[in-house]
PDB file of N, CA and C in Angstrom:
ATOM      1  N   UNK A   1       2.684 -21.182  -6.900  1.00  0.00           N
ATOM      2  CA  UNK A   1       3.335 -19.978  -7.323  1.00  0.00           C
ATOM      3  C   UNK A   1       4.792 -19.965  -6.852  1.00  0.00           C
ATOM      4  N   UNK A   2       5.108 -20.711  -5.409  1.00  0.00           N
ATOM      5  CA  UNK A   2       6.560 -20.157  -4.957  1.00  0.00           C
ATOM      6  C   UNK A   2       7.116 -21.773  -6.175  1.00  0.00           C
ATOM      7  N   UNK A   3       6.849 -22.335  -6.154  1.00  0.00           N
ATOM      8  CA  UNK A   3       7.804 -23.051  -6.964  1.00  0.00           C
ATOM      9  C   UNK A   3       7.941 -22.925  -8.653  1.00  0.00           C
ATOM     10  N   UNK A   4       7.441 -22.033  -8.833  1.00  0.00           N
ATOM     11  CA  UNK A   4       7.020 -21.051 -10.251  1.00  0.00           C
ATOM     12  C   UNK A   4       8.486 -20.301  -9.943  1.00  0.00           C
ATOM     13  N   UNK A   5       8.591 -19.799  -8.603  1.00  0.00           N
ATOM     14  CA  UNK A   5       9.480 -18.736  -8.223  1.00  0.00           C
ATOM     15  C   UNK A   5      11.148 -19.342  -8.230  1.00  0.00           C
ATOM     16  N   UNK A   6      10.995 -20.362  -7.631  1.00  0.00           N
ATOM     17  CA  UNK A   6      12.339 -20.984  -7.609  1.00  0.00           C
ATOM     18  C   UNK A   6      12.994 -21.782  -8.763  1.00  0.00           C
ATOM     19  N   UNK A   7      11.670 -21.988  -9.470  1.00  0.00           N
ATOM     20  CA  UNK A   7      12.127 -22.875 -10.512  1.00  0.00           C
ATOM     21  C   UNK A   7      12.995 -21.592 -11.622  1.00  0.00           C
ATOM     22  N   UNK A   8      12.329 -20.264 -11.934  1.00  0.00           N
ATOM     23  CA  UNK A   8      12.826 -19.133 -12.594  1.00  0.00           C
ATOM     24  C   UNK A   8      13.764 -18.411 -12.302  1.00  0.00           C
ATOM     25  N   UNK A   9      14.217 -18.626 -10.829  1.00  0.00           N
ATOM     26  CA  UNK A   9      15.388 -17.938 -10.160  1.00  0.00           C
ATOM     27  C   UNK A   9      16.352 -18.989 -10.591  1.00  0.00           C
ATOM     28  N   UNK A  10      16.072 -20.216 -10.147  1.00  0.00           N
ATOM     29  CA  UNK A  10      17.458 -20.925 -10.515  1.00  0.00           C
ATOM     30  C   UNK A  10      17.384 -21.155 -11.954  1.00  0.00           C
ATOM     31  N   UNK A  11      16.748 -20.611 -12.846  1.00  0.00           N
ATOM     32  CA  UNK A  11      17.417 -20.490 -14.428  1.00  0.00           C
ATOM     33  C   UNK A  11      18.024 -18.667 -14.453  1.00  0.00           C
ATOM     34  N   UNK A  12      17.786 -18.312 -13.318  1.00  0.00           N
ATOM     35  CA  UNK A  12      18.714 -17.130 -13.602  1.00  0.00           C
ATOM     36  C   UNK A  12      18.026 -15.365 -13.535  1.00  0.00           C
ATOM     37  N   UNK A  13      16.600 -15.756 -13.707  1.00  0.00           N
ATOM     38  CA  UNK A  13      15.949 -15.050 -13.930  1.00  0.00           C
ATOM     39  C   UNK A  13      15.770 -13.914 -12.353  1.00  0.00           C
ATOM     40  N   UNK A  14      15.476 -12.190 -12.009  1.00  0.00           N
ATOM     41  CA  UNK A  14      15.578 -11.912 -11.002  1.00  0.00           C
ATOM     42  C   UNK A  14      13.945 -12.156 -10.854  1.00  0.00           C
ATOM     43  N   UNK A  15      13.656 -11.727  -9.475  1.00  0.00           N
ATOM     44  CA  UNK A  15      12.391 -11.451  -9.152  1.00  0.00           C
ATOM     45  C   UNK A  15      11.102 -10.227  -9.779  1.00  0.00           C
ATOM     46  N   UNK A  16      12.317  -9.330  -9.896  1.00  0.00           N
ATOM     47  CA  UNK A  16      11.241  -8.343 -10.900  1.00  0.00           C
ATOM     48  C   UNK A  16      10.997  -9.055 -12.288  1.00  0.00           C
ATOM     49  N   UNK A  17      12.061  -9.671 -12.896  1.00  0.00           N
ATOM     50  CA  UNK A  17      11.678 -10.533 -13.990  1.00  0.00           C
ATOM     51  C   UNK A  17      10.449 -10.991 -13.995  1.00  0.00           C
ATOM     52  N   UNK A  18      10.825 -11.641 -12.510  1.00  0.00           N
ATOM     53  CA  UNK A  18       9.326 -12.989 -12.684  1.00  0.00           C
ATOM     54  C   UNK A  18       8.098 -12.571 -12.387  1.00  0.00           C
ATOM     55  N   UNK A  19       7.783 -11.306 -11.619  1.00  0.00           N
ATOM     56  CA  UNK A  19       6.650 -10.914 -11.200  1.00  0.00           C
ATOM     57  C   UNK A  19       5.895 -10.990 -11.982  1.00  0.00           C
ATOM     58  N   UNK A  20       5.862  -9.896 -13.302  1.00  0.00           N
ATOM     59  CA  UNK A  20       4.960  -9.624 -13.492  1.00  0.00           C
ATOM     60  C   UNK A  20       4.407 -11.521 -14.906  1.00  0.00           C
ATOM     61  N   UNK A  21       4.598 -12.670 -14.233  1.00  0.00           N
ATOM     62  CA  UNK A  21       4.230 -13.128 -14.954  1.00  0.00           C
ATOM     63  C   UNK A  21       3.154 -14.095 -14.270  1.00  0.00           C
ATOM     64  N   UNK A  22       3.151 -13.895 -12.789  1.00  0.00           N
ATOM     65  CA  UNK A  22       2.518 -14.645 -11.758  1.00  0.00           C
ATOM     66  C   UNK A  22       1.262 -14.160 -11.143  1.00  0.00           C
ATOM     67  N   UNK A  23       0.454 -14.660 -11.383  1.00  0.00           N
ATOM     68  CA  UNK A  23      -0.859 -14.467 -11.229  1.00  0.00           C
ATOM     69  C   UNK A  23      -1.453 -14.927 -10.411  1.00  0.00           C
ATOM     70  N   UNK A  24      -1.897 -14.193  -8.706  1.00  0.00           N
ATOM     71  CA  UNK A  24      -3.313 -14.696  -7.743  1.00  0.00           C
ATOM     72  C   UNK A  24      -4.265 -15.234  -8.595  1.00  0.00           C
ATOM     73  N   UNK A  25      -4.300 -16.446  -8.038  1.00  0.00           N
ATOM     74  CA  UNK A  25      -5.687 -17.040  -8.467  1.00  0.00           C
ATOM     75  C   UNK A  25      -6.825 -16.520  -8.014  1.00  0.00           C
ATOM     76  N   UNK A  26      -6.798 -16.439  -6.536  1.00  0.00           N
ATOM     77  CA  UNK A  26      -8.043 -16.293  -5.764  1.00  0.00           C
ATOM     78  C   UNK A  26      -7.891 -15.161  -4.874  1.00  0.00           C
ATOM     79  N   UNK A  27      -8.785 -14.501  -3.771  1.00  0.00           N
ATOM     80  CA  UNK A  27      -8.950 -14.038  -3.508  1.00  0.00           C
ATOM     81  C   UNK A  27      -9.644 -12.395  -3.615  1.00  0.00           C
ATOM     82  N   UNK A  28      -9.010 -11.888  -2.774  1.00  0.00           N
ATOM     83  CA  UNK A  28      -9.183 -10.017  -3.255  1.00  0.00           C
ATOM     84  C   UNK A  28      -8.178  -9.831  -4.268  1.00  0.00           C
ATOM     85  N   UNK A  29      -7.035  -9.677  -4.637  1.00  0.00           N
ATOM     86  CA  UNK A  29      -6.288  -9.734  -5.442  1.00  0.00           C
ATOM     87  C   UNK A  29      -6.650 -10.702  -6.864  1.00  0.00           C
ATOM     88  N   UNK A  30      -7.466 -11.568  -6.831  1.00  0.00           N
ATOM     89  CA  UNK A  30      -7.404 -12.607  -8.063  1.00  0.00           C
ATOM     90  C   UNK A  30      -6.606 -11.959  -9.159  1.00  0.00           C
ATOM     91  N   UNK A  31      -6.452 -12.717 -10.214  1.00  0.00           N
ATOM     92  CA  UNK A  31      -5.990 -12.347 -11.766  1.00  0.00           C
ATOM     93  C   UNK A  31      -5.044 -10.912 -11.377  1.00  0.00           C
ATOM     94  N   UNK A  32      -4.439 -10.866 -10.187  1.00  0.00           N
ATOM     95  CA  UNK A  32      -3.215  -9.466 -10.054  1.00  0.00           C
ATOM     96  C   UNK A  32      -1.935 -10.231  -9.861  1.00  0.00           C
ATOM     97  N   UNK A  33      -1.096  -9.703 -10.361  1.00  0.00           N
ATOM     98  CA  UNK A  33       0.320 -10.202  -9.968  1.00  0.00           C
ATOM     99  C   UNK A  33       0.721  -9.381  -8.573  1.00  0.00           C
ATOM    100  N   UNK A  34       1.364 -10.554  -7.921  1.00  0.00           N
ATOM    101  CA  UNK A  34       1.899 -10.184  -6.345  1.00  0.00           C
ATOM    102  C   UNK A  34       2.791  -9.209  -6.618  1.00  0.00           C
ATOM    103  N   UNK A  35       2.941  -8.257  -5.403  1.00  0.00           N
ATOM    104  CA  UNK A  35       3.635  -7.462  -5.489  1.00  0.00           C
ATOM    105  C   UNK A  35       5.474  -7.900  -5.533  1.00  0.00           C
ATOM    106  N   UNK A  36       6.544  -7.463  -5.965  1.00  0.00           N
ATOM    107  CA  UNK A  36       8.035  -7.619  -5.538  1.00  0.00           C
ATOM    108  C   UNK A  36       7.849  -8.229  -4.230  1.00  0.00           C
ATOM    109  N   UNK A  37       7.626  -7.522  -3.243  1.00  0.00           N
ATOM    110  CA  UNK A  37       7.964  -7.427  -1.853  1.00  0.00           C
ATOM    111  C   UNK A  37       7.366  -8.988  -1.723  1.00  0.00           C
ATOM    112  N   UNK A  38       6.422  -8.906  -1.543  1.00  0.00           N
ATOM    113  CA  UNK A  38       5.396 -10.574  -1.231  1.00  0.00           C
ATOM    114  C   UNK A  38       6.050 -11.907  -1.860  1.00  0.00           C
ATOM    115  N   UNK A  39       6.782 -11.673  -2.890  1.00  0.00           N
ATOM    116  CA  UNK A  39       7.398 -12.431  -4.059  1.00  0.00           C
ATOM    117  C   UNK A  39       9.280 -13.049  -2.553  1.00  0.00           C
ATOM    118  N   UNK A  40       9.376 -11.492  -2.588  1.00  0.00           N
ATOM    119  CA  UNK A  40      10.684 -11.602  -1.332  1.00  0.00           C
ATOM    120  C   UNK A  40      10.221 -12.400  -0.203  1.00  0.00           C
ATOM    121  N   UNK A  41       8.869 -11.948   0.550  1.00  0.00           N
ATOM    122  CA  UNK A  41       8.431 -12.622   1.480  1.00  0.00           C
ATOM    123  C   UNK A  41       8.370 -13.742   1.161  1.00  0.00           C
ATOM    124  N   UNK A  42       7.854 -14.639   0.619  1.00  0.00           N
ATOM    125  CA  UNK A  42       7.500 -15.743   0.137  1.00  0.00           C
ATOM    126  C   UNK A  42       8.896 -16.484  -0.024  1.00  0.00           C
ATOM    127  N   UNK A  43      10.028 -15.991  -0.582  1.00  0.00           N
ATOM    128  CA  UNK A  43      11.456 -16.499  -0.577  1.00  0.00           C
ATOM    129  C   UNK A  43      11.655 -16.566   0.299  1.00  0.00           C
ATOM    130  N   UNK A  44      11.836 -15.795   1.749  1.00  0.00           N
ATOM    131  CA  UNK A  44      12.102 -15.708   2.868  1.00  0.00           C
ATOM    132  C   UNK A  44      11.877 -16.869   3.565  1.00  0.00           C
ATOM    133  N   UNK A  45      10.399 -16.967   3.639  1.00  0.00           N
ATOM    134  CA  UNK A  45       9.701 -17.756   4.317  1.00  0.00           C
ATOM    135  C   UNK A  45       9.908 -18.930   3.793  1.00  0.00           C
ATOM    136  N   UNK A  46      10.308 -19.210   2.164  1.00  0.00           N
ATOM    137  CA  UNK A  46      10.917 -20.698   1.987  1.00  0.00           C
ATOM    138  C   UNK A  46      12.340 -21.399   2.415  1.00  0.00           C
ATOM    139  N   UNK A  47      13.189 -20.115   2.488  1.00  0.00           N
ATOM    140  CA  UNK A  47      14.249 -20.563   2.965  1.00  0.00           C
ATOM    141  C   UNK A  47      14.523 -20.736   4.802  1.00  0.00           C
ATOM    142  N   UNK A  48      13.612 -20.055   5.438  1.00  0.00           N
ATOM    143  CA  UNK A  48      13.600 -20.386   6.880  1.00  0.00           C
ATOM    144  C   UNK A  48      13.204 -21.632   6.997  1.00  0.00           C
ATOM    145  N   UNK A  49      12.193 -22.234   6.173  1.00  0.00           N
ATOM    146  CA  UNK A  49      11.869 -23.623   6.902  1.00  0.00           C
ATOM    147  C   UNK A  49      12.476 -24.911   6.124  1.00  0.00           C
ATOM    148  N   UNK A  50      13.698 -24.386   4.917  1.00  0.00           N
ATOM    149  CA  UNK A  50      14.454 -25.276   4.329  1.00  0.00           C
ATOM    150  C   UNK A  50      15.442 -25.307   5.757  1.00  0.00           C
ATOM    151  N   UNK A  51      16.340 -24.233   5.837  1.00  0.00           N
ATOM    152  CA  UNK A  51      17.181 -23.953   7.034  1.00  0.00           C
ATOM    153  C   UNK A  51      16.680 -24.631   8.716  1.00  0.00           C
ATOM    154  N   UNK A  52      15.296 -24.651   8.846  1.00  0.00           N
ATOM    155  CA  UNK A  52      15.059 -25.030  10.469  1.00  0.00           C
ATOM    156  C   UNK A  52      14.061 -25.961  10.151  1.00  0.00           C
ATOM    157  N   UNK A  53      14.116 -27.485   9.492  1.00  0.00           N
ATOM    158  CA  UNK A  53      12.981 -28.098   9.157  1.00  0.00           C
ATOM    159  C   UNK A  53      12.127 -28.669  10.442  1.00  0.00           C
ATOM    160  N   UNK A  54      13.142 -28.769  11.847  1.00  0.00           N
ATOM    161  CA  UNK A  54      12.693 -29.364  13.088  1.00  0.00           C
ATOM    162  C   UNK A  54      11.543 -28.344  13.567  1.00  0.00           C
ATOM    163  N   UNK A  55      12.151 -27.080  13.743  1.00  0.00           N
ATOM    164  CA  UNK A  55      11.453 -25.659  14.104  1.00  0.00           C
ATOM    165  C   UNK A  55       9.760 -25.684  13.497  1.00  0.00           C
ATOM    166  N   UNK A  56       9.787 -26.319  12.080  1.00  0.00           N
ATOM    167  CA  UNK A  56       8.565 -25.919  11.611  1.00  0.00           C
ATOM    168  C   UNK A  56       7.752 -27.098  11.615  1.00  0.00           C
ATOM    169  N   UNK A  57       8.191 -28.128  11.891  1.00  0.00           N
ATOM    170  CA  UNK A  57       7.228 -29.668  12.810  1.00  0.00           C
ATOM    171  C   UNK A  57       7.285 -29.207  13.971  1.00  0.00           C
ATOM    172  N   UNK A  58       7.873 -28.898  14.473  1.00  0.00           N
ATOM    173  CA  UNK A  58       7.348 -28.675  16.288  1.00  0.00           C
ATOM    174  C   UNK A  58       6.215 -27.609  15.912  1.00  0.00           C
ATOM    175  N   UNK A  59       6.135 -26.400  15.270  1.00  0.00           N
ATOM    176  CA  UNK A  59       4.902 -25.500  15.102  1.00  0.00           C
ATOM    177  C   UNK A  59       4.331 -25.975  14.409  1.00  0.00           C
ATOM    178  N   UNK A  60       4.347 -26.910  13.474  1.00  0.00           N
ATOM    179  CA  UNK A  60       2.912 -27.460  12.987  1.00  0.00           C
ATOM    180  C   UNK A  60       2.278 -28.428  13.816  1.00  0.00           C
ATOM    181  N   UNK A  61       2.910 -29.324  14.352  1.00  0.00           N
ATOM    182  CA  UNK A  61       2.378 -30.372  15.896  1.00  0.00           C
ATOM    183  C   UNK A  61       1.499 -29.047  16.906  1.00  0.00           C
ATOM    184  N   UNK A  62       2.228 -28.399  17.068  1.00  0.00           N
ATOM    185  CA  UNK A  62       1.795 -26.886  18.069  1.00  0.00           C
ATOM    186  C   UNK A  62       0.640 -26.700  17.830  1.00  0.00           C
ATOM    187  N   UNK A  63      -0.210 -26.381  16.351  1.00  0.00           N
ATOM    188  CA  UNK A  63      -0.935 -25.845  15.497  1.00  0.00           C
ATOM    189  C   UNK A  63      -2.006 -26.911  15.647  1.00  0.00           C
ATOM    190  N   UNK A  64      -1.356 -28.303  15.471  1.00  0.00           N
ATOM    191  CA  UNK A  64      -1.927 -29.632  15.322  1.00  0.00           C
ATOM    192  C   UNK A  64      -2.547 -29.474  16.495  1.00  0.00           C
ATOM    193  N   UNK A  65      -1.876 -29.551  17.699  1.00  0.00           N
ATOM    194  CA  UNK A  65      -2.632 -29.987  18.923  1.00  0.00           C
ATOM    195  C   UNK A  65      -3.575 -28.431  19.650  1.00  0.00           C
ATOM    196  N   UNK A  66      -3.399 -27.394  19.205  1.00  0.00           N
ATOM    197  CA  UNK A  66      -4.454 -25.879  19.366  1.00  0.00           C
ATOM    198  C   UNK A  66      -5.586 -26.742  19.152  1.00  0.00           C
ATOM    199  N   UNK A  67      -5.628 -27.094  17.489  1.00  0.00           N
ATOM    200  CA  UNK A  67      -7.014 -27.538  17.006  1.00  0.00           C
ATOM    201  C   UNK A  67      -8.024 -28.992  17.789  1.00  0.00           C
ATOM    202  N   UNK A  68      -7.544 -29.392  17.530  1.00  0.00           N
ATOM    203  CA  UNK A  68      -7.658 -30.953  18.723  1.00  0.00           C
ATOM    204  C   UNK A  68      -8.214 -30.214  19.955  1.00  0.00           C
ATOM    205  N   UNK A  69      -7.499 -29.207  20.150  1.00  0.00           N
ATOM    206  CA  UNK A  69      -7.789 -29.084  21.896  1.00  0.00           C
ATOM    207  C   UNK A  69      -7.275 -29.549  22.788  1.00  0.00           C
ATOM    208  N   UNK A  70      -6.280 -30.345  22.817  1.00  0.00           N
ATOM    209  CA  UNK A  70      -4.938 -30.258  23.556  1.00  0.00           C
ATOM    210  C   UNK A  70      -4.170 -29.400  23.646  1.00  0.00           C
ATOM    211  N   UNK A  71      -3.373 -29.124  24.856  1.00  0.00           N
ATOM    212  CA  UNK A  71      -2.401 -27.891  24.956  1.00  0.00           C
ATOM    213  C   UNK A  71      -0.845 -28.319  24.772  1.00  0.00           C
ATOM    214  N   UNK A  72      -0.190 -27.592  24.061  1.00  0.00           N
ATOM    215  CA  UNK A  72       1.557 -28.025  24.079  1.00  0.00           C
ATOM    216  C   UNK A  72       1.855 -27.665  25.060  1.00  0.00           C
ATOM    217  N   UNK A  73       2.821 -28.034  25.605  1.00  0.00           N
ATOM    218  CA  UNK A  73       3.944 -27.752  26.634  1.00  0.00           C
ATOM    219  C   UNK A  73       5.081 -28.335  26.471  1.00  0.00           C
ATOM    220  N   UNK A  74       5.738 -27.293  27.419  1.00  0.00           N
ATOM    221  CA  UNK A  74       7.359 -28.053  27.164  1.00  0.00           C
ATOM    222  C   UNK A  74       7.739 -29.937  27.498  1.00  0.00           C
ATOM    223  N   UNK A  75       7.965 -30.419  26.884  1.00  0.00           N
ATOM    224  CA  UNK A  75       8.550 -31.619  27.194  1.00  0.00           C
ATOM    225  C   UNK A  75       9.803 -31.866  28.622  1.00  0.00           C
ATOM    226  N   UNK A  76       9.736 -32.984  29.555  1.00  0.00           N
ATOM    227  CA  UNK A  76      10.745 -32.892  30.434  1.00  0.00           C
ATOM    228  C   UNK A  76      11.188 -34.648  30.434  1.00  0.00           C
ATOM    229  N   UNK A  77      11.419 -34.809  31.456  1.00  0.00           N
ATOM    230  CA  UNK A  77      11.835 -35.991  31.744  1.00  0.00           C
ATOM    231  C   UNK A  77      11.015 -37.023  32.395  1.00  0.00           C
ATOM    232  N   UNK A  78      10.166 -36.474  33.317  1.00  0.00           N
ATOM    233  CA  UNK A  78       8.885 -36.704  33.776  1.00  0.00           C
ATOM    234  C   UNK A  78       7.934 -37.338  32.883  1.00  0.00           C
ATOM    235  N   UNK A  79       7.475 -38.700  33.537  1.00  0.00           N
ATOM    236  CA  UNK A  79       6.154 -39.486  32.914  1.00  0.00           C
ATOM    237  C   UNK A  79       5.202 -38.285  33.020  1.00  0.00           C
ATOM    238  N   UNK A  80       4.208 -38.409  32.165  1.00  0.00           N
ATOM    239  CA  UNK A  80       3.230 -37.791  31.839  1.00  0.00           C
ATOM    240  C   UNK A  80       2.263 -37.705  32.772  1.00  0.00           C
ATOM    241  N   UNK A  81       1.656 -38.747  33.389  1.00  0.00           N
ATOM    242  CA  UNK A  81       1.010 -39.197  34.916  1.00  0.00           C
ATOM    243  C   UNK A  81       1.554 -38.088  36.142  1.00  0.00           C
ATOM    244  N   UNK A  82       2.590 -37.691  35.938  1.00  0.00           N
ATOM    245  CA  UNK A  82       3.146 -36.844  37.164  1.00  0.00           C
ATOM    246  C   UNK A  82       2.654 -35.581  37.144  1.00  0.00           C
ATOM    247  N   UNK A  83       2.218 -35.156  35.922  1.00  0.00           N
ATOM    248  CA  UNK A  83       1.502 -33.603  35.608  1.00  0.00           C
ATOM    249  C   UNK A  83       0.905 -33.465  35.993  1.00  0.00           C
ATOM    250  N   UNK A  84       0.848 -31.733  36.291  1.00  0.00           N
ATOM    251  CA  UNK A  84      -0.722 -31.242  37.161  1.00  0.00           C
ATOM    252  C   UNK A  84      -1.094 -30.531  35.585  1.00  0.00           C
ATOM    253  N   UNK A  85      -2.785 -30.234  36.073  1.00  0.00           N
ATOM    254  CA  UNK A  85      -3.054 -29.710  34.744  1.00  0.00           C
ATOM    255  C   UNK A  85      -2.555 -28.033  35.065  1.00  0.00           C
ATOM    256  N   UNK A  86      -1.801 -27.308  34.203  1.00  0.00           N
ATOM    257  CA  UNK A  86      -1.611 -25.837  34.353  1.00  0.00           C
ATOM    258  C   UNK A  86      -0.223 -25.919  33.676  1.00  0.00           C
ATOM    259  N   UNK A  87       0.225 -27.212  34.780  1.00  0.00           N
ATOM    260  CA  UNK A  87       2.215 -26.813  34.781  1.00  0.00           C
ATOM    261  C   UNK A  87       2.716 -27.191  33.545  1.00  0.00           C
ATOM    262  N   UNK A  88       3.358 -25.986  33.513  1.00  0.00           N
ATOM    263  CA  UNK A  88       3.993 -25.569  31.959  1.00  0.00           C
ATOM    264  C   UNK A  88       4.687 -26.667  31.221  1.00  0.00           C
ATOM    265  N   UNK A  89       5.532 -27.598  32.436  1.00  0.00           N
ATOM    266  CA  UNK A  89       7.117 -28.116  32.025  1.00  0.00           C
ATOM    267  C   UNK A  89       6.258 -30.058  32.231  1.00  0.00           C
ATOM    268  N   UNK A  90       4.602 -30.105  32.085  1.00  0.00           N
ATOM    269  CA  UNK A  90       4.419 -31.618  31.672  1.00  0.00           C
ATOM    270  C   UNK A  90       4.931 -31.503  30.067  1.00  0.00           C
ATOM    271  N   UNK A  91       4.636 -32.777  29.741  1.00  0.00           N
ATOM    272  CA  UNK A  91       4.208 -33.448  28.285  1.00  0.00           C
ATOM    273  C   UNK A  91       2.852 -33.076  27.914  1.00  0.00           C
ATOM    274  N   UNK A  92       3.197 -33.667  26.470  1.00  0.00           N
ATOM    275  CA  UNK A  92       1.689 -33.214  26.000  1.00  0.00           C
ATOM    276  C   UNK A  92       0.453 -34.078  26.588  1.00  0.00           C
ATOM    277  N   UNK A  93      -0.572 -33.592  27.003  1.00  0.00           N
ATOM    278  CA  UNK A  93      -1.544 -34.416  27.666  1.00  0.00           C
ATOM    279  C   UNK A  93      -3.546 -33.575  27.565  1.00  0.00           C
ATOM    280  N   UNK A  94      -4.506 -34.160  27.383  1.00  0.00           N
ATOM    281  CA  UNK A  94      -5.747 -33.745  27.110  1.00  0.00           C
ATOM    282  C   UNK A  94      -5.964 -32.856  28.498  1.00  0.00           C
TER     283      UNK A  94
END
């Protein structure tokens, strides 16, 4: 759907234009067109992670290692071996 969105904006078209032609597939909403606002959100949210592409690999690695069951932490200078388990400022480690 968002590239439905960008592809119609950059021929010119606004967002109220395009709404009502975009259709939820699934969910509670199915077969409804998204609201304006969600249509904005959805722009939003594409242009933050065009703008910060590093920002949104470090939170998907983040996301990555929740699931796994590893914990993130800040990265330092410190071998990994030197970590206690708790302290914030190891590497990533099981």
């Amino acid at each position: 759907m968002l590239h439905t969105v960008l592809r119609r904006r950059a021929n010119g078209e606004s967002v109220e234009q395009i709404q009502p032609g975009l259709i939820i597939p699934t969910g509670k909403r199915d077969r409804q067109a998204p609201s304006v606002a969600s249509i904005y959100r959805a722009l939003a949210e594409h242009e933050k992670q065009e703008a910060y592409p590093e920002a949104v690999a470090q939170a998907h690695a983040g996301f990555a290692d929740r699931r796994t069951g590893r914990r993130a932490v800040w990265a330092t200078n410190e071998p990994a071996s030197s970590c206690v388990p708790g302290d914030l400022l190891c590497r990533l480690h099981p």
